[in-house]
C-alpha atoms as a PDB file:
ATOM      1  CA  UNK A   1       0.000   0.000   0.000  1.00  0.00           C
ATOM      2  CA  UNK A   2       3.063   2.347   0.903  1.00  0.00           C
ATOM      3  CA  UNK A   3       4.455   1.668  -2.614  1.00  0.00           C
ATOM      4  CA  UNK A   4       1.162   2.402  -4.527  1.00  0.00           C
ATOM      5  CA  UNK A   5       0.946   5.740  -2.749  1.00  0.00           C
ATOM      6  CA  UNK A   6       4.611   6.317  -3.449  1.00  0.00           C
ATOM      7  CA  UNK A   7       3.512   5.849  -6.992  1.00  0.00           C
ATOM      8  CA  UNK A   8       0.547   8.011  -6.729  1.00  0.00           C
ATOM      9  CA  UNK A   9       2.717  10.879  -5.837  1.00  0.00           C
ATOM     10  CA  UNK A  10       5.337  10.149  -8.136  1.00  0.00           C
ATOM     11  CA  UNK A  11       2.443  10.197 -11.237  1.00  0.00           C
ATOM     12  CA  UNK A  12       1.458  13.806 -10.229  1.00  0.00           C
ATOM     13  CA  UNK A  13       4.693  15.226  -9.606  1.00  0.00           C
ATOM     14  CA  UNK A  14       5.515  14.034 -13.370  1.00  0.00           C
ATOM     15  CA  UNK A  15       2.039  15.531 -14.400  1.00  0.00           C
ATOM     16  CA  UNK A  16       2.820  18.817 -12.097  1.00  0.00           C
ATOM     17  CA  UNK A  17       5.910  19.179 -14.302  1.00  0.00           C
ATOM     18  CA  UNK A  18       4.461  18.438 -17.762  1.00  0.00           C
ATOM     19  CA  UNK A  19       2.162  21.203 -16.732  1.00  0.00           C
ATOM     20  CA  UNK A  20       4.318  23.451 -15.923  1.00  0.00           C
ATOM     21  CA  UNK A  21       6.767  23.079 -18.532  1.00  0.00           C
ATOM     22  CA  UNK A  22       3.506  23.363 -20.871  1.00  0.00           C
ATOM     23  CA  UNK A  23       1.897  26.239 -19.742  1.00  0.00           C
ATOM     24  CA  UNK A  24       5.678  28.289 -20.482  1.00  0.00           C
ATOM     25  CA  UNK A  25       6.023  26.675 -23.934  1.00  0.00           C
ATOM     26  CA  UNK A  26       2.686  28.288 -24.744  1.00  0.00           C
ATOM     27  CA  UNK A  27       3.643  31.435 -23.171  1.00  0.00           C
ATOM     28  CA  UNK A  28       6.604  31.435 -25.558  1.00  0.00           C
ATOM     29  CA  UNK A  29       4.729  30.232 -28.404  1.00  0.00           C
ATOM     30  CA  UNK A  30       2.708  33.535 -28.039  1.00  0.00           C
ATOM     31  CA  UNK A  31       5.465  35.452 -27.822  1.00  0.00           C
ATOM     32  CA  UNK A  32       6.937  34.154 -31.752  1.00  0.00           C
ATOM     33  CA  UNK A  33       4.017  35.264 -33.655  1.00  0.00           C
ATOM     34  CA  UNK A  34       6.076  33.687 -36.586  1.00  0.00           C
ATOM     35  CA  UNK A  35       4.980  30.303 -35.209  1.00  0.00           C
ATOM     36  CA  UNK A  36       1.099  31.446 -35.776  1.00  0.00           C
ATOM     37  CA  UNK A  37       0.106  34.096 -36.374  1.00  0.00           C
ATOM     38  CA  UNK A  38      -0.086  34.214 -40.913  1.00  0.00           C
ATOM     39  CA  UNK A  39      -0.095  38.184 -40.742  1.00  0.00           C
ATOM     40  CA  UNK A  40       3.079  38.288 -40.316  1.00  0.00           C
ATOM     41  CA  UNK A  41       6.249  39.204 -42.521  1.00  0.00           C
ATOM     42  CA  UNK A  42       8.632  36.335 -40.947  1.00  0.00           C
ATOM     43  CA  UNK A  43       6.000  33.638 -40.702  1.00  0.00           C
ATOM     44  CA  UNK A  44       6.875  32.601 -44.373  1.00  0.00           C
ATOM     45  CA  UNK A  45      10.490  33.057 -42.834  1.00  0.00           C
ATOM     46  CA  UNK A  46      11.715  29.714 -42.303  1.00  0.00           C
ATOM     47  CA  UNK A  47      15.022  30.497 -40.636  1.00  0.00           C
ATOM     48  CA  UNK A  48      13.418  32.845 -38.329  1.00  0.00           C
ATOM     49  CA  UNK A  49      10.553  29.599 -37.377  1.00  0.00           C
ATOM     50  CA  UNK A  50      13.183  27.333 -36.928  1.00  0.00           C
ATOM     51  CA  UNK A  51      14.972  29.471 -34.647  1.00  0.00           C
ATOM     52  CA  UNK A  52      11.849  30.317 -32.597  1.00  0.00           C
ATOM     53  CA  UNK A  53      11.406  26.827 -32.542  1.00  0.00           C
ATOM     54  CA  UNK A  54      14.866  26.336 -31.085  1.00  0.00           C
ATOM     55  CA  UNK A  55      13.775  28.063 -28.140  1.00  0.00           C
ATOM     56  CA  UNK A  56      10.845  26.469 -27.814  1.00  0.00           C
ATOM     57  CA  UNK A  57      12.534  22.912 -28.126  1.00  0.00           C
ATOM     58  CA  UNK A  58      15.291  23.677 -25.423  1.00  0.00           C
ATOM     59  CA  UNK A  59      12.364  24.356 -22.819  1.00  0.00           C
ATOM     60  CA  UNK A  60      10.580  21.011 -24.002  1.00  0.00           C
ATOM     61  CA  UNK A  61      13.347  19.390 -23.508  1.00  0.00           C
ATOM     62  CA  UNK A  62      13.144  19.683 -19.766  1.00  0.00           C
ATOM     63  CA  UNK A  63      10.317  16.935 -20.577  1.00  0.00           C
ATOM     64  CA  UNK A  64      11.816  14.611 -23.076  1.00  0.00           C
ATOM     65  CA  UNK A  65      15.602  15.286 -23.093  1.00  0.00           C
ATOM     66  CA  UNK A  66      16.161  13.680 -26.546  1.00  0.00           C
ATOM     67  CA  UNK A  67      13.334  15.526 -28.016  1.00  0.00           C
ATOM     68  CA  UNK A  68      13.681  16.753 -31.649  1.00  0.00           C
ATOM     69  CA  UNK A  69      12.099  19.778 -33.747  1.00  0.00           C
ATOM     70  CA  UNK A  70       9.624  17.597 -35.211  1.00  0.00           C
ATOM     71  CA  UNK A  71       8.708  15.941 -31.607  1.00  0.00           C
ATOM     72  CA  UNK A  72       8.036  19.606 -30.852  1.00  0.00           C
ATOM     73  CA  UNK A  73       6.072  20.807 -33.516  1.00  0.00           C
ATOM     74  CA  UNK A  74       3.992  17.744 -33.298  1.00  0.00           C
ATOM     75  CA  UNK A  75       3.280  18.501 -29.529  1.00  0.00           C
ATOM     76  CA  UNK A  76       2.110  21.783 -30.393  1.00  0.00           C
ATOM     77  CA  UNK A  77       0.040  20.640 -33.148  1.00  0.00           C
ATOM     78  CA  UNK A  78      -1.521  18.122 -30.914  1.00  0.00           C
ATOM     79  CA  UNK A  79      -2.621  21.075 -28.608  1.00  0.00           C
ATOM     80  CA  UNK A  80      -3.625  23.170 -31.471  1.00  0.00           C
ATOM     81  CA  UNK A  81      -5.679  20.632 -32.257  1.00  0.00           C
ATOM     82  CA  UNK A  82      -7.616  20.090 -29.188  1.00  0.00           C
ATOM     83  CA  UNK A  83      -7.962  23.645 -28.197  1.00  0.00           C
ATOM     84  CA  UNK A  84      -9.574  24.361 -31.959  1.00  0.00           C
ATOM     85  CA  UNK A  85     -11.951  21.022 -31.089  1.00  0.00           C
ATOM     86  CA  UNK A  86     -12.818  22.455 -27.858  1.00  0.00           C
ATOM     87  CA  UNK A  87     -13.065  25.951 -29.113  1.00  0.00           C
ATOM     88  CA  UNK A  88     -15.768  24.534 -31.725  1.00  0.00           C
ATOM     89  CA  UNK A  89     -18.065  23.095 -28.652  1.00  0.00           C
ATOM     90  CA  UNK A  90     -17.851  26.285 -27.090  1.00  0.00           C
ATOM     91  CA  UNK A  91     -19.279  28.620 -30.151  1.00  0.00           C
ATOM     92  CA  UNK A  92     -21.858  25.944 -31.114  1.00  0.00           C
ATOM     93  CA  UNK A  93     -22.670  25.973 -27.473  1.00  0.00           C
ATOM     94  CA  UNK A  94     -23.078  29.758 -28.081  1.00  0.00           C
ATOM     95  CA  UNK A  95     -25.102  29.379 -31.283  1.00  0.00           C
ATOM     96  CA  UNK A  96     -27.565  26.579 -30.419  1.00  0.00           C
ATOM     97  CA  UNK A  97     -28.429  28.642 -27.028  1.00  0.00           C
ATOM     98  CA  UNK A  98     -27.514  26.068 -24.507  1.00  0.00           C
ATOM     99  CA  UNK A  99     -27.692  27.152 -21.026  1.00  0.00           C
ATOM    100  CA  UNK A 100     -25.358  26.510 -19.326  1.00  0.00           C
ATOM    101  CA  UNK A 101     -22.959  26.789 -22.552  1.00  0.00           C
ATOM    102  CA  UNK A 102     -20.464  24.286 -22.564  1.00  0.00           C
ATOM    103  CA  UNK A 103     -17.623  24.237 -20.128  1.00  0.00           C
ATOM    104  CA  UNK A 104     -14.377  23.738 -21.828  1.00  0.00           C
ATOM    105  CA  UNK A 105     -12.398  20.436 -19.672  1.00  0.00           C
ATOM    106  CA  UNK A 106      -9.034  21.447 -21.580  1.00  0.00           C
ATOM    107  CA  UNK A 107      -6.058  22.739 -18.859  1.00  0.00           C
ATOM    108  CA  UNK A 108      -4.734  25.046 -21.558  1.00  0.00           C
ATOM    109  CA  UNK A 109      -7.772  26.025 -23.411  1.00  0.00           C
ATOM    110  CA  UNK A 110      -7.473  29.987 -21.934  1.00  0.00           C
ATOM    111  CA  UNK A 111      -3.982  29.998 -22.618  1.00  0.00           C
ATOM    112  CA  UNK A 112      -4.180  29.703 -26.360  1.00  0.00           C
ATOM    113  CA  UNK A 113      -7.158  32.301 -26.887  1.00  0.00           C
ATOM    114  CA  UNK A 114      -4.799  34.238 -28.559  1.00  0.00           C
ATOM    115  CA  UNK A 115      -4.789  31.947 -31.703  1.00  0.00           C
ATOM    116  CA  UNK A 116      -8.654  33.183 -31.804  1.00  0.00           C
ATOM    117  CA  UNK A 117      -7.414  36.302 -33.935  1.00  0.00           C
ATOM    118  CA  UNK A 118      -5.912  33.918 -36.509  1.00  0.00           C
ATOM    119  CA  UNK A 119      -8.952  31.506 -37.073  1.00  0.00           C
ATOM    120  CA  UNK A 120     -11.767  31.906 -39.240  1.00  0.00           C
ATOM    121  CA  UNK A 121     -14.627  31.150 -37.465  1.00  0.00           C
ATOM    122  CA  UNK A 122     -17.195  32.647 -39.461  1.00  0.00           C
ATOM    123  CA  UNK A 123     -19.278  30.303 -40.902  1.00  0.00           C
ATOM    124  CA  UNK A 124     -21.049  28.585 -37.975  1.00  0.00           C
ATOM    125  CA  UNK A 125     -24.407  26.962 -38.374  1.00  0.00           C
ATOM    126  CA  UNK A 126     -27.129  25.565 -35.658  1.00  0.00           C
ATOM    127  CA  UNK A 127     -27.135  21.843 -35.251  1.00  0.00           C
ATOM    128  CA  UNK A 128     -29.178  19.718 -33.333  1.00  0.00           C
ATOM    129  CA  UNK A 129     -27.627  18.862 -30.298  1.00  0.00           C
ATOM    130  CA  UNK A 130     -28.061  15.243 -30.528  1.00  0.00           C
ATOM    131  CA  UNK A 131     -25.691  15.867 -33.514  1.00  0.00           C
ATOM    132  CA  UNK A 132     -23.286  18.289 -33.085  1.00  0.00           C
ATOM    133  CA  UNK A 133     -20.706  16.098 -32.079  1.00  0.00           C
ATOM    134  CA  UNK A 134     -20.817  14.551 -35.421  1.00  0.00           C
ATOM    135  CA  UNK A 135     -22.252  17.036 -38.326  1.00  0.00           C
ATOM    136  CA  UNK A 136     -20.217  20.290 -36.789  1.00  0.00           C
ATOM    137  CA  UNK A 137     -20.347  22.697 -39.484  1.00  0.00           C
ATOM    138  CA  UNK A 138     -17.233  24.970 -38.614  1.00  0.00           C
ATOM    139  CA  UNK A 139     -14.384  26.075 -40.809  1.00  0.00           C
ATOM    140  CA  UNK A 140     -11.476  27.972 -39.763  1.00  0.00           C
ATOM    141  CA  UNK A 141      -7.849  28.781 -41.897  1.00  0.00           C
ATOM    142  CA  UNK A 142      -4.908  29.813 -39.587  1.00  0.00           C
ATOM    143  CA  UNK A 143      -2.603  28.536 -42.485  1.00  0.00           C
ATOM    144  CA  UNK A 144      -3.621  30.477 -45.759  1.00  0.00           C
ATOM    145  CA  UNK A 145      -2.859  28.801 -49.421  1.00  0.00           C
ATOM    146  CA  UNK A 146       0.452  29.826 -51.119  1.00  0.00           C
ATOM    147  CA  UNK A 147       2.113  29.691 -54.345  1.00  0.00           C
ATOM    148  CA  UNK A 148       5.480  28.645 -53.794  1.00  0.00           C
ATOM    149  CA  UNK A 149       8.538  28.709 -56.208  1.00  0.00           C
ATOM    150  CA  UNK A 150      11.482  25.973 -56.110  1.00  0.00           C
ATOM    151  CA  UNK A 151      14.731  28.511 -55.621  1.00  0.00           C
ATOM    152  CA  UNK A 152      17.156  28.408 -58.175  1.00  0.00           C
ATOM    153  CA  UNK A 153      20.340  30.467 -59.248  1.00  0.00           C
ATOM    154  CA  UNK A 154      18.603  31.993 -62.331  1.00  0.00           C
ATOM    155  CA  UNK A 155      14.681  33.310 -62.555  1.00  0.00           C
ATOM    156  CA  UNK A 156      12.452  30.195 -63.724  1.00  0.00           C
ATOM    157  CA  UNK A 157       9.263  28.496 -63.859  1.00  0.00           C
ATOM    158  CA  UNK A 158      10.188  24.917 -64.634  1.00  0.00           C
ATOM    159  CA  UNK A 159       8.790  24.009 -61.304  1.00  0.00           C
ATOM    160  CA  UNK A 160       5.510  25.418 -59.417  1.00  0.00           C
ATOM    161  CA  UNK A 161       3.880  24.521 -56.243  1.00  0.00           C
ATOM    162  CA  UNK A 162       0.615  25.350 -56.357  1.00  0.00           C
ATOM    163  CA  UNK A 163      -1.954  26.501 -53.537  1.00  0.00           C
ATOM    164  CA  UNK A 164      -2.597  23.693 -50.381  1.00  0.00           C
ATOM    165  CA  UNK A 165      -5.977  23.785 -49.304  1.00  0.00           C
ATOM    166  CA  UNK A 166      -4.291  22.231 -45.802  1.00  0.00           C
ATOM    167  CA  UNK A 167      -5.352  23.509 -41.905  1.00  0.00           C
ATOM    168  CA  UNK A 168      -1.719  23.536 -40.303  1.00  0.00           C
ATOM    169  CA  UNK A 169       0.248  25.835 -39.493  1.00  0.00           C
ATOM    170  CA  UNK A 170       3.353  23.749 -40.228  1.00  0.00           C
ATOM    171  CA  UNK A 171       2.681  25.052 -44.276  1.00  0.00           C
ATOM    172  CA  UNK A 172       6.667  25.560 -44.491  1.00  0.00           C
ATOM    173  CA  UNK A 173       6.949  22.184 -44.202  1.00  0.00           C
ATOM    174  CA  UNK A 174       4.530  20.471 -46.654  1.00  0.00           C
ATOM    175  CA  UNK A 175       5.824  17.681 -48.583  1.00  0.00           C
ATOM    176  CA  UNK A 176       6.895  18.136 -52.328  1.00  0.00           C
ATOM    177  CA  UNK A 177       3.991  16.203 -53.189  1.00  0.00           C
ATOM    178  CA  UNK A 178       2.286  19.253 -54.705  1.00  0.00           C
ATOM    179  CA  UNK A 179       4.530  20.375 -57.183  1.00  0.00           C
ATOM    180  CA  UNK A 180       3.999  20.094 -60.684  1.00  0.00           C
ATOM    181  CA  UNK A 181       6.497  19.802 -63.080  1.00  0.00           C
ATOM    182  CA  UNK A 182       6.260  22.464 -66.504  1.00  0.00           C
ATOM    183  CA  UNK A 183       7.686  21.438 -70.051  1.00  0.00           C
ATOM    184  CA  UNK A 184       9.136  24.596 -71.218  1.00  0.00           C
ATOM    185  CA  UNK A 185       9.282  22.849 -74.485  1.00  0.00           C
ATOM    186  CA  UNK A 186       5.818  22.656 -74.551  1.00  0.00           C
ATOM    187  CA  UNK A 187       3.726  25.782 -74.148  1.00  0.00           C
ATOM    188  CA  UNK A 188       0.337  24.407 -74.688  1.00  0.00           C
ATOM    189  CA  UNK A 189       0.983  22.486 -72.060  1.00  0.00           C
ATOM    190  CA  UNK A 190       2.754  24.696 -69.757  1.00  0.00           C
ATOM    191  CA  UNK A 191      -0.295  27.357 -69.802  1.00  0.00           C
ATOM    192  CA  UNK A 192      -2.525  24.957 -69.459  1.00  0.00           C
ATOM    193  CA  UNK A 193      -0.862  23.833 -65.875  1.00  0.00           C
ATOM    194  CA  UNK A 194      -0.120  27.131 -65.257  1.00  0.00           C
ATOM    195  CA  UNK A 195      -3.735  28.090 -65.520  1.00  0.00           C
ATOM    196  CA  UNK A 196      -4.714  25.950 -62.761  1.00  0.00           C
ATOM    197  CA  UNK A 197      -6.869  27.731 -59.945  1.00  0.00           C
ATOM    198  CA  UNK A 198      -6.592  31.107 -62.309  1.00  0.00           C
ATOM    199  CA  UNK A 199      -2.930  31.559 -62.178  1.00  0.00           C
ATOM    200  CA  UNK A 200      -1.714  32.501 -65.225  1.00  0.00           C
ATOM    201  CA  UNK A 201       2.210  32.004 -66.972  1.00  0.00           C
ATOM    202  CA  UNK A 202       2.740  36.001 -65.658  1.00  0.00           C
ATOM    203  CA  UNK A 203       0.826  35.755 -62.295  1.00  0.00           C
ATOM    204  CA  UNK A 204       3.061  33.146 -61.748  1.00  0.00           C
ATOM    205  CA  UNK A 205       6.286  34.453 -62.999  1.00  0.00           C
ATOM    206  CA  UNK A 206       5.647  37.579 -61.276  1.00  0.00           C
ATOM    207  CA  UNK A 207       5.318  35.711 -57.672  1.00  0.00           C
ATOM    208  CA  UNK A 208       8.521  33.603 -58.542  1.00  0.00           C
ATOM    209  CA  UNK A 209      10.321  37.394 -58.840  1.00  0.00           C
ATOM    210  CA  UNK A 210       7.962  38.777 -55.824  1.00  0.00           C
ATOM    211  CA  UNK A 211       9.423  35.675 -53.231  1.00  0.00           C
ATOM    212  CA  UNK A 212      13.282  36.052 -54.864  1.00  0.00           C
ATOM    213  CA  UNK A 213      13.050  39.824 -54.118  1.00  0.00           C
ATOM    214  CA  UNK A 214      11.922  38.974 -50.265  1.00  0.00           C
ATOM    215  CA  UNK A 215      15.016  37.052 -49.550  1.00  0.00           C
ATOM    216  CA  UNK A 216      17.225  40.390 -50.568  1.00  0.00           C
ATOM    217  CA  UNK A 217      18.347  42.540 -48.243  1.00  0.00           C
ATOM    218  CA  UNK A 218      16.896  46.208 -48.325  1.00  0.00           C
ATOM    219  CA  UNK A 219      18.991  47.984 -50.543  1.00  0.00           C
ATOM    220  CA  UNK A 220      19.615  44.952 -53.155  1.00  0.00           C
ATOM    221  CA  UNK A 221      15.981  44.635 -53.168  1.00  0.00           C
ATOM    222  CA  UNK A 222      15.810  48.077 -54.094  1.00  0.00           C
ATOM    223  CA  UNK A 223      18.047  48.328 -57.063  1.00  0.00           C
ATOM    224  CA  UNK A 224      16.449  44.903 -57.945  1.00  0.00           C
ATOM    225  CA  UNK A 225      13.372  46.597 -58.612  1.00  0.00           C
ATOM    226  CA  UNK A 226      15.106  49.662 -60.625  1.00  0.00           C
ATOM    227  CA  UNK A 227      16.224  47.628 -63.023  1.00  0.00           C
ATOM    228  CA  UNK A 228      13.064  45.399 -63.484  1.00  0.00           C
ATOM    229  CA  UNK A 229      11.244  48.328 -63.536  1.00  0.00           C
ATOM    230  CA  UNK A 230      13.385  49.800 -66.645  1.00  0.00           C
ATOM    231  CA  UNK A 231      13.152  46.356 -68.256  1.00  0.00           C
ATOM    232  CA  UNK A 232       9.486  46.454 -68.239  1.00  0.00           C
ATOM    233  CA  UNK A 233       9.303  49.992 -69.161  1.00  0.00           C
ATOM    234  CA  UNK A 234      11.387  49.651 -72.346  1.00  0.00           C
ATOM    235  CA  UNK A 235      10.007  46.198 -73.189  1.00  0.00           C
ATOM    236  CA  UNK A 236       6.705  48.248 -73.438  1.00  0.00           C
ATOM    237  CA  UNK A 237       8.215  50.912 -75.602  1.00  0.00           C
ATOM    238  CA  UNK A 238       9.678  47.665 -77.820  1.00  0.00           C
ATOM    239  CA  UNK A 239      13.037  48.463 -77.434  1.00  0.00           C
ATOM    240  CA  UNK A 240      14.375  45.336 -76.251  1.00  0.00           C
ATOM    241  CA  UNK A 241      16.246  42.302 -78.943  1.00  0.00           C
ATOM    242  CA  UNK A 242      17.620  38.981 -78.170  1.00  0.00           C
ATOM    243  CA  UNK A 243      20.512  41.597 -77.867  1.00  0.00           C
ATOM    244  CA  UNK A 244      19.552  43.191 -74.866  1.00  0.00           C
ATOM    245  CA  UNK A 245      20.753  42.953 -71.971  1.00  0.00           C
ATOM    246  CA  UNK A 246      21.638  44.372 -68.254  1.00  0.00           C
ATOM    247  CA  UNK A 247      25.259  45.704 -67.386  1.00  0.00           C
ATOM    248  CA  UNK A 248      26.309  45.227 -64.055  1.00  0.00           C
END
């Protein structure tokens, strides 16, 4: 009997900790909006998530000392995912006009209001209550779509990935099974990909420039845009030949 209470203890002690440890990885997960919040510049930033993250992973690692990145952002994600589930209950709650509403049973669930400002809650409909656990009607994006572009030394469009239609917020990290390779030796084919969800061969082009130009520094990325802005201008004027070209 002595050892079983010994145990007891010991169990929540460990779940005192996890807490603990918890409740100030969420606090610093608030405080790298980068990790959540898809208003901002350096959340397309990867270097600037990963080192947030490194933060993050050096106070999680007070629970699991061999923890990794990945074991970290899948932690999170867990959490995310419960709070959002919970968070659900609670508005439907709202909507249907139970009284009392329902009471939230997650630890964390005030801790991570702030990740109300990034979902989209705003198409909510009444369901019976019998089945709202099962037909909730509730959509929410805290991880937008993007067009991403494969880097590469020179300007091209020989590889596109087009727009996720994913909820994470982990969309730095999608797998390359999106991307869809162009023939530039075909370009009946090539518009025709490229015309996929409306983006057209320019659109495109011009976002492969747009994200290049973000990864200059401020005064590069200004003379980058002088000189594109005097190709353009005499390409309209038809002043440019196979000829042309820019001296640097």
């Amino acid at each position: 009997l002595r050892w079983k209470m010994t145990l007891r203890r010991s169990d929540i002690s460990t779940m005192s900790l996890e807490k603990r440890v918890l409740t100030e990885i969420i606090h610093l997960y608030r405080e790298f909006p980068c990790l959540w919040d898809n208003r901002q510049v350096l959340y397309s930033n990867k270097e600037a998530r990963e080192q947030a993250y490194e933060v993050l992973l050096e106070k999680y690692r007070v629970l699991q000392e061999d923890a990794t990145i990945l074991d970290l952002k899948k932690r999170i994600e867990n959490m995310r995912c419960c709070y959002r589930r919970e968070h659900k209950k609670v508005l439907l709650s709202r909507v249907n006009g139970d009284d009392p509403e329902h009471l939230p049973q997650l630890w964390y669930y005030e801790l991570m209001f702030f990740l109300n400002d990034v979902m989209d809650f705003s198409r909510l409909e009444s369901i019976p209550r019998e089945n709202s656990d099962e037909t909730l009607k509730l959509e929410f994006d805290d991880s937008p779509p993007k067009i991403r572009v494969k880097k590469r030394k020179a300007i091209s469009m020989s590889t596109i990935y087009l727009p996720e239609q994913q909820d994470s917020d982990e969309d730095v990290d999608h797998a390359d099974s999106d991307v869809m390779p162009l023939n530039p030796d075909n370009n009946h084919n090539s518009l025709t990909t490229l015309n996929v969800n409306g983006v057209t061969e320019s659109e495109a082009f011009g976002t492969t420039v747009g994200l290049q130009l973000k990864e200059l520094d401020p005064m590069q990325r200004v003379i980058s845009e002088k000189l594109i802005s005097d190709i353009i201008f005499n390409a309209r004027l038809n002043r440019l030949s196979l000829s042309s070209n820019v001296n640097i």
